[in-house]
C-alpha atoms as a PDB file:
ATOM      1  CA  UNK A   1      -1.963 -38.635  14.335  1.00  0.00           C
ATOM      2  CA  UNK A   2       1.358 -37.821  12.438  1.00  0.00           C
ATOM      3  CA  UNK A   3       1.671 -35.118  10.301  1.00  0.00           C
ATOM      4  CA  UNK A   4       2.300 -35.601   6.545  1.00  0.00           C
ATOM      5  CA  UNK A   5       6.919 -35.286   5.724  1.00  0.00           C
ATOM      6  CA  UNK A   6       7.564 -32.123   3.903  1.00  0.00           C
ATOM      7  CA  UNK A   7       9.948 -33.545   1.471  1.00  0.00           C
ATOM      8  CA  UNK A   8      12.039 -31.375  -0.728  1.00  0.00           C
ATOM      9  CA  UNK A   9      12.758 -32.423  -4.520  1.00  0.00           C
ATOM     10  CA  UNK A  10      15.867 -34.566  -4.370  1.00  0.00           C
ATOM     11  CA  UNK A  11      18.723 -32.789  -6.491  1.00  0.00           C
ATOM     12  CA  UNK A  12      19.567 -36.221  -8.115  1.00  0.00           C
ATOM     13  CA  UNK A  13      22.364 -35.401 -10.638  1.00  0.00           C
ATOM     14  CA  UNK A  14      25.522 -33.088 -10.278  1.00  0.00           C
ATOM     15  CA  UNK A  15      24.121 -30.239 -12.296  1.00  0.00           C
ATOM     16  CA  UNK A  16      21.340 -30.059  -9.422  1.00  0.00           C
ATOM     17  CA  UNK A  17      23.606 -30.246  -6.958  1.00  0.00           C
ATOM     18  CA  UNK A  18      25.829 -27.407  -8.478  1.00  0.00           C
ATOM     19  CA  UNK A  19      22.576 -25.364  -8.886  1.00  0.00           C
ATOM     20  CA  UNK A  20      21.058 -25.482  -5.621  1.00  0.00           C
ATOM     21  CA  UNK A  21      24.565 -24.726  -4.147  1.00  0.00           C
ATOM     22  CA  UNK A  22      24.683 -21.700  -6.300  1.00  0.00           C
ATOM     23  CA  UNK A  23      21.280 -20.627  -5.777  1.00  0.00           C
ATOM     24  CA  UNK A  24      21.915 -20.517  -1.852  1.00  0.00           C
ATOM     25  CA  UNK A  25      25.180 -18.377  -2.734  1.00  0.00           C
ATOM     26  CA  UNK A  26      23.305 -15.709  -4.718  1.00  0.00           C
ATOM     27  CA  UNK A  27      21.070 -15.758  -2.020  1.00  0.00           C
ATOM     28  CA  UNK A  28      23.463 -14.782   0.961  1.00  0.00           C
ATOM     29  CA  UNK A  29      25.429 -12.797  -1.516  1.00  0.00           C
ATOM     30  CA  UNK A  30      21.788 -10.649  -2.214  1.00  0.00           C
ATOM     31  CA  UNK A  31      20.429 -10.597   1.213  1.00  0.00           C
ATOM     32  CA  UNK A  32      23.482  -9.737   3.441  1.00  0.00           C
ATOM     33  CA  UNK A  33      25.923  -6.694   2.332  1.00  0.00           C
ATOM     34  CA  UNK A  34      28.921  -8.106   4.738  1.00  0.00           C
ATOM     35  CA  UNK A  35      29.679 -11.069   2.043  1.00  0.00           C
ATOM     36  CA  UNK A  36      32.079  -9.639  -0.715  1.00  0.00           C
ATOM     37  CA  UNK A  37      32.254 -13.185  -2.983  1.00  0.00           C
ATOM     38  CA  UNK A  38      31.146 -16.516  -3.276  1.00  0.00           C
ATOM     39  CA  UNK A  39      34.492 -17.681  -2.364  1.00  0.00           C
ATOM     40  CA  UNK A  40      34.002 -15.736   1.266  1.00  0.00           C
ATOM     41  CA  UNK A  41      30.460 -17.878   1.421  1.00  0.00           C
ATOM     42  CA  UNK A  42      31.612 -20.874   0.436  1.00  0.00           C
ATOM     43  CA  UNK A  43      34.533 -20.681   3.084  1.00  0.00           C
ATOM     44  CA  UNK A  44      33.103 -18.481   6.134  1.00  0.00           C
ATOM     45  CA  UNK A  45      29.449 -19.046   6.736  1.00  0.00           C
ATOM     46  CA  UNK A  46      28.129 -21.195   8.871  1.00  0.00           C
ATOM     47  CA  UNK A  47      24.708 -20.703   7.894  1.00  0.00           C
ATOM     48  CA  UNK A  48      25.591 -22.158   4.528  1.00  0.00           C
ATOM     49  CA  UNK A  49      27.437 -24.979   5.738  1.00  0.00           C
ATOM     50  CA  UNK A  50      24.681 -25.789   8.024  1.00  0.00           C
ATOM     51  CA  UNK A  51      22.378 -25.871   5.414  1.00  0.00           C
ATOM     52  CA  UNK A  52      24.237 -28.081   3.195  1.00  0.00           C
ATOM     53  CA  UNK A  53      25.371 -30.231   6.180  1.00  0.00           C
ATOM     54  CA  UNK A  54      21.729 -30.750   6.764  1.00  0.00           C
ATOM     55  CA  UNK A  55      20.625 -31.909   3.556  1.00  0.00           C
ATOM     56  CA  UNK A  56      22.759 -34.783   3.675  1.00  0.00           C
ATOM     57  CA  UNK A  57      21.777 -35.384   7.427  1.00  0.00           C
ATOM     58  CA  UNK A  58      18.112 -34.934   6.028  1.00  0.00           C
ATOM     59  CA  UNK A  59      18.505 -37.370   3.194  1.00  0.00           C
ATOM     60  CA  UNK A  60      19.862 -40.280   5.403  1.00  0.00           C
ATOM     61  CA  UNK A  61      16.938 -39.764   7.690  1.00  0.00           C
ATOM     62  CA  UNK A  62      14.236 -40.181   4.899  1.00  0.00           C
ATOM     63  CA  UNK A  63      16.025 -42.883   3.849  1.00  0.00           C
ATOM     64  CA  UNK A  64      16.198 -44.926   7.083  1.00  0.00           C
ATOM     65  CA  UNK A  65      19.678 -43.996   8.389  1.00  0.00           C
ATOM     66  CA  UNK A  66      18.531 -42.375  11.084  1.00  0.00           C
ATOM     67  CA  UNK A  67      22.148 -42.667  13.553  1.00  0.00           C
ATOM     68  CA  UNK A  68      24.319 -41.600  11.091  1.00  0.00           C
ATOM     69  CA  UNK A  69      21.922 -38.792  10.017  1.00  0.00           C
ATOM     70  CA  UNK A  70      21.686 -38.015  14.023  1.00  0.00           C
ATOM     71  CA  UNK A  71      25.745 -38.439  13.826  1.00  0.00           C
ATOM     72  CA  UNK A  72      25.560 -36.011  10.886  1.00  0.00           C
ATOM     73  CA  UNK A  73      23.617 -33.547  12.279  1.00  0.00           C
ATOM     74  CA  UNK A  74      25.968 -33.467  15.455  1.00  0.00           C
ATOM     75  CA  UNK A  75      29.091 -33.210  13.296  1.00  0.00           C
ATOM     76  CA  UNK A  76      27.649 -30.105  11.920  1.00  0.00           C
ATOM     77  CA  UNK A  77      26.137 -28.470  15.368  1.00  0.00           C
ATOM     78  CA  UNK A  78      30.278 -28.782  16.480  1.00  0.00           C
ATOM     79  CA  UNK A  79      31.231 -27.297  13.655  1.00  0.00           C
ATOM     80  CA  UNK A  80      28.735 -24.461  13.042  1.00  0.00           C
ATOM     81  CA  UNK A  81      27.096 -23.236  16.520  1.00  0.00           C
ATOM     82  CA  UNK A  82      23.658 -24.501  14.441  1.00  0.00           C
ATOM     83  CA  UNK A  83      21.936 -27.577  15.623  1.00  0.00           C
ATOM     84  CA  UNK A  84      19.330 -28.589  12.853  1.00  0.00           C
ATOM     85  CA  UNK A  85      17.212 -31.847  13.690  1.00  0.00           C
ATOM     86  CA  UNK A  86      17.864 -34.491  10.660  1.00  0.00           C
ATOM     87  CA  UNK A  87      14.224 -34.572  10.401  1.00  0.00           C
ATOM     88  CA  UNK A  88      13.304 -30.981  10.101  1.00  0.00           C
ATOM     89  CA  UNK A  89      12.505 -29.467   6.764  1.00  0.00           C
ATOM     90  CA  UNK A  90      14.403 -27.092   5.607  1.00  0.00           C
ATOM     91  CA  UNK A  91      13.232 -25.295   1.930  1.00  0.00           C
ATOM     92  CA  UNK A  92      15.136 -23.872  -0.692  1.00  0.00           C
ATOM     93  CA  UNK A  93      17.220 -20.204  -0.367  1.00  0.00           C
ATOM     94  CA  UNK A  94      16.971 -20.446   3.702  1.00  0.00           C
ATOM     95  CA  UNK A  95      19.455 -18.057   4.753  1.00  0.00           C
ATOM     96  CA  UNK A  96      20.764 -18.611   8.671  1.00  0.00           C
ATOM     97  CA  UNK A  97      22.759 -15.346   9.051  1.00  0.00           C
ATOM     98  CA  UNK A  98      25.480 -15.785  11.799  1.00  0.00           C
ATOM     99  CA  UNK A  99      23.673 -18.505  13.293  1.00  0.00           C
ATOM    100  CA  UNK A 100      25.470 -19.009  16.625  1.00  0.00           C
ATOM    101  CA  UNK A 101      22.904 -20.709  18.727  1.00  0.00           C
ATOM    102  CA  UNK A 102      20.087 -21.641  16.143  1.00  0.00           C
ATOM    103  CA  UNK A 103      18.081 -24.533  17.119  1.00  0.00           C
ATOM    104  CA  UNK A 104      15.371 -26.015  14.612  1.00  0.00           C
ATOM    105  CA  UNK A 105      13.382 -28.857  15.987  1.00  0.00           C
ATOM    106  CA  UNK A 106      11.793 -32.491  14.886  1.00  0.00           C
ATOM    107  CA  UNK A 107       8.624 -31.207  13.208  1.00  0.00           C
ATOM    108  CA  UNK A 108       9.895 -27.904  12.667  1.00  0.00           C
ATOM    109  CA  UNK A 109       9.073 -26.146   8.640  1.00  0.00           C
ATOM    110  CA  UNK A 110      10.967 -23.851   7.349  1.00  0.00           C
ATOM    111  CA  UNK A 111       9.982 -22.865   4.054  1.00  0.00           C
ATOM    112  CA  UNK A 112      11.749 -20.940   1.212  1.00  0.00           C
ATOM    113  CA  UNK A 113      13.013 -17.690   1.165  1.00  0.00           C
ATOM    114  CA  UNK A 114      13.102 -17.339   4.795  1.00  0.00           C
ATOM    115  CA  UNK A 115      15.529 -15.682   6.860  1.00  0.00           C
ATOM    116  CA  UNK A 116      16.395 -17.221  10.559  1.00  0.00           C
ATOM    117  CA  UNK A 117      19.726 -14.588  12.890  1.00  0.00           C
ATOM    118  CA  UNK A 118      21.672 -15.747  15.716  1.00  0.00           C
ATOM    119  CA  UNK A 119      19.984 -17.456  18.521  1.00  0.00           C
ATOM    120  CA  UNK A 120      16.572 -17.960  17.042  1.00  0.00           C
ATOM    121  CA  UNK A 121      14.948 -21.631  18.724  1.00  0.00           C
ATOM    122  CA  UNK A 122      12.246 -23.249  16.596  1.00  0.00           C
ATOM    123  CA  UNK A 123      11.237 -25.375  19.633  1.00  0.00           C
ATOM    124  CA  UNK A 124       8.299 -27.498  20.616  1.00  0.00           C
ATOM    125  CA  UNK A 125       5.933 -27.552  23.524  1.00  0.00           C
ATOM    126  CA  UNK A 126       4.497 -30.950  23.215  1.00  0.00           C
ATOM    127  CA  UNK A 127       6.412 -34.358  24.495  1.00  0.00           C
ATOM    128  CA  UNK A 128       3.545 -36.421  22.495  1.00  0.00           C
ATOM    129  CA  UNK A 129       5.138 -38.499  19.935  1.00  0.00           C
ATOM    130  CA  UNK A 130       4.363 -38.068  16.361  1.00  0.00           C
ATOM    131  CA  UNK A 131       2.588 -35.029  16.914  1.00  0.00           C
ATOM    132  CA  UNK A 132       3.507 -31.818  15.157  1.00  0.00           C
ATOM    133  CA  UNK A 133       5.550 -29.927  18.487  1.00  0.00           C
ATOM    134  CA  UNK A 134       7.390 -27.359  16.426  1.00  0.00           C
ATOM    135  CA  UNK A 135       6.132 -24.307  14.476  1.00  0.00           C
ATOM    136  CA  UNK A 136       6.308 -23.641  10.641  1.00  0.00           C
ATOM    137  CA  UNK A 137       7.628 -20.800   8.972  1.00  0.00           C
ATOM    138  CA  UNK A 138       5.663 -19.923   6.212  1.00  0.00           C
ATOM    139  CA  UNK A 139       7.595 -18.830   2.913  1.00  0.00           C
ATOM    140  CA  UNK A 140       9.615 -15.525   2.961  1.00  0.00           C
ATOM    141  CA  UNK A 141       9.063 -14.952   6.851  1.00  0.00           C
ATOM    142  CA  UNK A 142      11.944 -13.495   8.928  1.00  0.00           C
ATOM    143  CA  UNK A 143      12.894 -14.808  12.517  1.00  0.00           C
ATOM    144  CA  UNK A 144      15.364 -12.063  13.953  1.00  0.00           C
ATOM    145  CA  UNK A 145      17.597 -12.955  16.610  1.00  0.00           C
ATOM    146  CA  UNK A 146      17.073 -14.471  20.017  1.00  0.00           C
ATOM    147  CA  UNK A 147      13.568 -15.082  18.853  1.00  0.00           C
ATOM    148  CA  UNK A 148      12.136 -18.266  20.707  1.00  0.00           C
ATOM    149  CA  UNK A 149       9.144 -19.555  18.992  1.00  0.00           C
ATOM    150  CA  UNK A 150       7.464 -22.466  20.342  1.00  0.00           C
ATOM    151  CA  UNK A 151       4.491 -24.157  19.413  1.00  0.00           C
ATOM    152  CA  UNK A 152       2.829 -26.119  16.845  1.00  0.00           C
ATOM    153  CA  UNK A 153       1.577 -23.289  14.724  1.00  0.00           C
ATOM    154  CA  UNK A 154       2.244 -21.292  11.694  1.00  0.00           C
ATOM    155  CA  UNK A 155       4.423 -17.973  11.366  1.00  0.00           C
ATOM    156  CA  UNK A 156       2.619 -16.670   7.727  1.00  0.00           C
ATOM    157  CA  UNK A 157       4.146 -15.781   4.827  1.00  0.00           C
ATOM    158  CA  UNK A 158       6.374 -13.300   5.075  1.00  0.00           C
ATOM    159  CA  UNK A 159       5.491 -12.271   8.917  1.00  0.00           C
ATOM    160  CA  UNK A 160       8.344 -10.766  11.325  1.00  0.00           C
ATOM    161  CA  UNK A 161       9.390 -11.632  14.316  1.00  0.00           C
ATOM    162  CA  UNK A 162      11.092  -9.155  16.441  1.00  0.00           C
ATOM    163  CA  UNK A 163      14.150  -9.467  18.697  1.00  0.00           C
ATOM    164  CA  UNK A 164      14.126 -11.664  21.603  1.00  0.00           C
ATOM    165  CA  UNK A 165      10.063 -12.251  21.173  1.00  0.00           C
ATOM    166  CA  UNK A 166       8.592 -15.182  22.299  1.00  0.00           C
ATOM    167  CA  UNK A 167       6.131 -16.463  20.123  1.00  0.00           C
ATOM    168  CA  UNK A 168       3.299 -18.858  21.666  1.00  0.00           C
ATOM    169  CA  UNK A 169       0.821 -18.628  18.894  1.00  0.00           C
ATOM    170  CA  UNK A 170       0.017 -18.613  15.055  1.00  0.00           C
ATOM    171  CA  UNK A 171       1.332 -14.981  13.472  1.00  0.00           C
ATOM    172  CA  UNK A 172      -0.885 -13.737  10.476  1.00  0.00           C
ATOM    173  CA  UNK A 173       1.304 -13.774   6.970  1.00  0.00           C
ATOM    174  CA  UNK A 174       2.117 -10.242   6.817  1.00  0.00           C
ATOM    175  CA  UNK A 175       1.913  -9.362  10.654  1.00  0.00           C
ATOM    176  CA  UNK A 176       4.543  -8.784  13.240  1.00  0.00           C
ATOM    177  CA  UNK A 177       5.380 -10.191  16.589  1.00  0.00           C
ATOM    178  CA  UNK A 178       6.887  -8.258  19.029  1.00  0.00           C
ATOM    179  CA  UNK A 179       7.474  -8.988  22.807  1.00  0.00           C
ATOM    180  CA  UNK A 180       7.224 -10.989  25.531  1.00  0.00           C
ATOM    181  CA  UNK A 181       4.753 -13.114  24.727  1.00  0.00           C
ATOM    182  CA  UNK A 182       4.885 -11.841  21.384  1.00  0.00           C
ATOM    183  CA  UNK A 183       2.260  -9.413  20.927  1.00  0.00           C
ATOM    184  CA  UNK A 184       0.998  -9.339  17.430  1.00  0.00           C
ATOM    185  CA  UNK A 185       0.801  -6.173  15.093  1.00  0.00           C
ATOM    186  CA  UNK A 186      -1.027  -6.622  11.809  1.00  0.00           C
ATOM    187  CA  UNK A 187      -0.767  -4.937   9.122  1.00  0.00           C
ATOM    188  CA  UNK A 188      -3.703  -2.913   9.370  1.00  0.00           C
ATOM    189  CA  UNK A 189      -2.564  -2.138  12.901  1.00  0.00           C
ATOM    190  CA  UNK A 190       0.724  -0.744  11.157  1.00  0.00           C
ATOM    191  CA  UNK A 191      -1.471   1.705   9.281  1.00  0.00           C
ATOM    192  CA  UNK A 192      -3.388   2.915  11.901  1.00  0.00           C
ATOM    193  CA  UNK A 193      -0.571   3.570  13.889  1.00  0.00           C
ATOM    194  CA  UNK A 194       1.043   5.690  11.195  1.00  0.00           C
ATOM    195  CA  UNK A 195      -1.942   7.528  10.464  1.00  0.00           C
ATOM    196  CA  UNK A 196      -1.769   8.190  14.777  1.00  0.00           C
ATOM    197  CA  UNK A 197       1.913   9.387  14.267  1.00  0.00           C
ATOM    198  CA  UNK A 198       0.810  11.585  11.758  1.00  0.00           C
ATOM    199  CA  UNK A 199      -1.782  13.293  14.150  1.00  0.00           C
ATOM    200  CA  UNK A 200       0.575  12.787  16.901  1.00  0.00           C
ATOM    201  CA  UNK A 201       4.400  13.475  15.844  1.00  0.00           C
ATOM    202  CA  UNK A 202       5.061   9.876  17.206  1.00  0.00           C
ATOM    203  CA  UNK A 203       4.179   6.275  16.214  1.00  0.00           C
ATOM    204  CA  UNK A 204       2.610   4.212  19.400  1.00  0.00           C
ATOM    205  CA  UNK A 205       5.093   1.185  18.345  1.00  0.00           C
ATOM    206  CA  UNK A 206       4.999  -0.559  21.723  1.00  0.00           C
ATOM    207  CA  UNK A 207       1.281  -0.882  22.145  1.00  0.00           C
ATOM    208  CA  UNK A 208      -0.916  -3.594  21.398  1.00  0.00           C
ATOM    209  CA  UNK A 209      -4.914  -3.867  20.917  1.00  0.00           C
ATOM    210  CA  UNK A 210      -4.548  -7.411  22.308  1.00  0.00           C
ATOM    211  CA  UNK A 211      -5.965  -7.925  25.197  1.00  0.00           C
ATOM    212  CA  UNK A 212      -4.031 -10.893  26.173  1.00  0.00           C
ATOM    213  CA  UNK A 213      -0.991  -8.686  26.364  1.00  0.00           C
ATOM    214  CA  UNK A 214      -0.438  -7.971  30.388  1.00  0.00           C
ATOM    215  CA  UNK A 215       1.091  -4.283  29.593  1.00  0.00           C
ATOM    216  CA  UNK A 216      -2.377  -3.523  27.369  1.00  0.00           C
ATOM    217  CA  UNK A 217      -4.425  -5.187  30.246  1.00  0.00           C
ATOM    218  CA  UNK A 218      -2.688  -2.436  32.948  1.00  0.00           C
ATOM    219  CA  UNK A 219      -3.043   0.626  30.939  1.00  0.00           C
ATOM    220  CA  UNK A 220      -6.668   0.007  30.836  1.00  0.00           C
ATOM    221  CA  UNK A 221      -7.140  -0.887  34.343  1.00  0.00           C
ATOM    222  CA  UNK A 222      -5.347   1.794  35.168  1.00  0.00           C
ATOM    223  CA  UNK A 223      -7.897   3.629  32.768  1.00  0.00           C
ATOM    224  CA  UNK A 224     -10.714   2.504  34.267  1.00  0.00           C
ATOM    225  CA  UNK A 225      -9.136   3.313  38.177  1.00  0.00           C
ATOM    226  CA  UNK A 226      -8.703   7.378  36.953  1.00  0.00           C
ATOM    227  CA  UNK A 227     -12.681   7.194  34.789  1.00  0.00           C
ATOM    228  CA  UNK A 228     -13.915   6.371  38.341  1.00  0.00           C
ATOM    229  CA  UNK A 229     -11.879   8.647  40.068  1.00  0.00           C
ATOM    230  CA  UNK A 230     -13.493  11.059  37.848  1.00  0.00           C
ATOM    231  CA  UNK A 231     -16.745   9.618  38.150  1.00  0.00           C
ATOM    232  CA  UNK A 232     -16.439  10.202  42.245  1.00  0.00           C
ATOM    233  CA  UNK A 233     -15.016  13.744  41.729  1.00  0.00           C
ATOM    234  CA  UNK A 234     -17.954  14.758  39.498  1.00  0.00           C
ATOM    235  CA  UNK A 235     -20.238  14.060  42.160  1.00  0.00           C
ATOM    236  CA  UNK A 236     -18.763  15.546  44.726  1.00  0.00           C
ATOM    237  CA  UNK A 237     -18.463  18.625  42.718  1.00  0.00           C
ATOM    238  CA  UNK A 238     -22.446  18.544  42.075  1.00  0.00           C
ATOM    239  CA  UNK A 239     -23.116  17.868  45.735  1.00  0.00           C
ATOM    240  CA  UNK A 240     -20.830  21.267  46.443  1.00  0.00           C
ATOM    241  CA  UNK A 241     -22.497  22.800  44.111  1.00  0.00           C
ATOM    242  CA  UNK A 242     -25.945  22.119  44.951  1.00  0.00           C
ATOM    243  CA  UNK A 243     -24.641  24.221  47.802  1.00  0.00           C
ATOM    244  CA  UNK A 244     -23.334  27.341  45.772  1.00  0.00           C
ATOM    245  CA  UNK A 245     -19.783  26.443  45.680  1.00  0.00           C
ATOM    246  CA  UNK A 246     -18.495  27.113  42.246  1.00  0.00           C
ATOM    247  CA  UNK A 247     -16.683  23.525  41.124  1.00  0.00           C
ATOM    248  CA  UNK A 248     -16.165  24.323  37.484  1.00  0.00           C
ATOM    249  CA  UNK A 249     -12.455  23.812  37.651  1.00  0.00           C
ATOM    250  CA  UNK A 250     -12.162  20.993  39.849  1.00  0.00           C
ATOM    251  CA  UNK A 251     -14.554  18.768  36.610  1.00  0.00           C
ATOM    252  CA  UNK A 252     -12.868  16.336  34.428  1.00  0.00           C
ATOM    253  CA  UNK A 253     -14.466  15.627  30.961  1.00  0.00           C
ATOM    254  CA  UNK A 254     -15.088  11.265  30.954  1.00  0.00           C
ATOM    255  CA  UNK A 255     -14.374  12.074  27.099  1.00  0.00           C
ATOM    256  CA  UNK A 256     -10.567  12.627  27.561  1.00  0.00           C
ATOM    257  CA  UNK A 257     -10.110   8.890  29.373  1.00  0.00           C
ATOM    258  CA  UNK A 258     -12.835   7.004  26.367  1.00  0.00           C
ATOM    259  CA  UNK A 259     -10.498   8.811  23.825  1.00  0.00           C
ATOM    260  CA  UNK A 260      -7.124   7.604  25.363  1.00  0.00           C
ATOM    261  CA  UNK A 261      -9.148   4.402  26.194  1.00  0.00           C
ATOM    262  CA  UNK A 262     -10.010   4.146  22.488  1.00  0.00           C
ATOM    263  CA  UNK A 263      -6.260   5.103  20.986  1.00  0.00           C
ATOM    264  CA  UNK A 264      -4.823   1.989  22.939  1.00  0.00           C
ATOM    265  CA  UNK A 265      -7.368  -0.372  20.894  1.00  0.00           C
ATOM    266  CA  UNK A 266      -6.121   1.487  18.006  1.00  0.00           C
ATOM    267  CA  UNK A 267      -9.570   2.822  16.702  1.00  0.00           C
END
């Protein structure tokens, strides 16, 4: 079954042309320090040439010229280091920053206000045709760069994702994804984590309560190796002293693994 075109509202006159060129400017000019002038936009960054490259490449393709759209989009991969499928959708005030390296797919979304760095792929895992194979990025979500997310799923409004993850699921609007496979922090997950650095005098950034994530999955197994260690120590200390020998120091309270046990699932 296909899934419905995201179409964005044809600028159809001049004006609208001038506008939505100048809207992208103010954007890049708001979001990244490094551009002094709309003149240094307009003649240095191949984010915003990409963009505007791909509208026309986008237009043809909704309109049925589908080889010179493909010939368009090519044209502007040589010339930018940003390959952008004609058919992808692209929404208003994207900002590719750098943008050596990006790769947006077929079915891939990428709605307004979002930010995509360097080396980001939007990529599909599906070869079925017609079928949705590339994620969306929900409005206002930033990609950072060498982020590879792949998949048919949604990235929620503004969500992050970290450096180098690799995304292979849906992200939560507000959460993060960190990691590889991209381990996903909420926000709630945030707060309990500063409330822990608080107690603490650190923040326990690289741990996840996922239990899909292999590094969470050791740590507990590991867990549960030293609780029966204990376990097996505690009864040899009762057997000794059932015999008078005084064991006190040798015990280990269970309590001190259930508590580290419970700071990894971030309760």
């Amino acid at each position: 079954m296909g899934v419905p075109e995201c179409v964005l509202p044809a600028a159809t006159t001049l004006p609208q042309m001038f506008e939505r060129v100048r809207e992208d400017i103010d954007n890049i000019l708001a979001k990244d320090p490094a551009a002094r002038s709309a003149l240094d936009v307009w003649l240095s960054y191949p984010g915003f040439h990409a963009i505007r490259l791909h509208r026309i490449a986008n237009g043809l393709w909704r309109r049925g010229f589908r080889r010179v759209a493909r010939w368009v989009s090519h044209l502007s991969r040589f010339l930018t280091g940003i390959e952008i499928h004609p058919a992808a959708f692209i929404g208003r005030r994207v900002f590719i920053d750098h943008g050596m390296g990006v790769v947006i797919g077929e079915t891939a979304e990428v709605h307004d206000d979002c930010t995509i760095y360097q080396g980001v792929t939007l990529g599909g895992t599906s070869l079925e045709k017609g079928a949705k194979r590339h994620p969306t990025i929900a409005r206002g979500a930033i990609v950072s760069a060498g982020a590879k997310v792949l998949g048919g799923f949604t990235v929620g409004e503004g969500a992050r994702v970290g450096s180098n993850a690799v995304v292979l699921k849906a992200v939560p609007a507000g959460a993060t994804a960190v990691g590889i496979p991209a381990r996903i922090i909420t926000a709630e997950e945030q707060r309990r984590r500063e409330a822990t650095a608080q107690r603490m005098g650190f923040s326990a950034y690289g741990i996840s309560s996922n239990m899909d994530d292999p590094l969470v999955q050791a740590v507990h197994r590991m867990l549960d190796h030293i609780a029966d260690q204990d376990e097996r120590l505690n009864a040899i200390c009762a057997a000794l002293e059932r015999q008078g020998v005084d064991c006190s120091r040798l015990r280990r309270d269970p309590e001190e693994v259930r508590q580290i046990d419970a700071m990894l699932d971030g309760q």
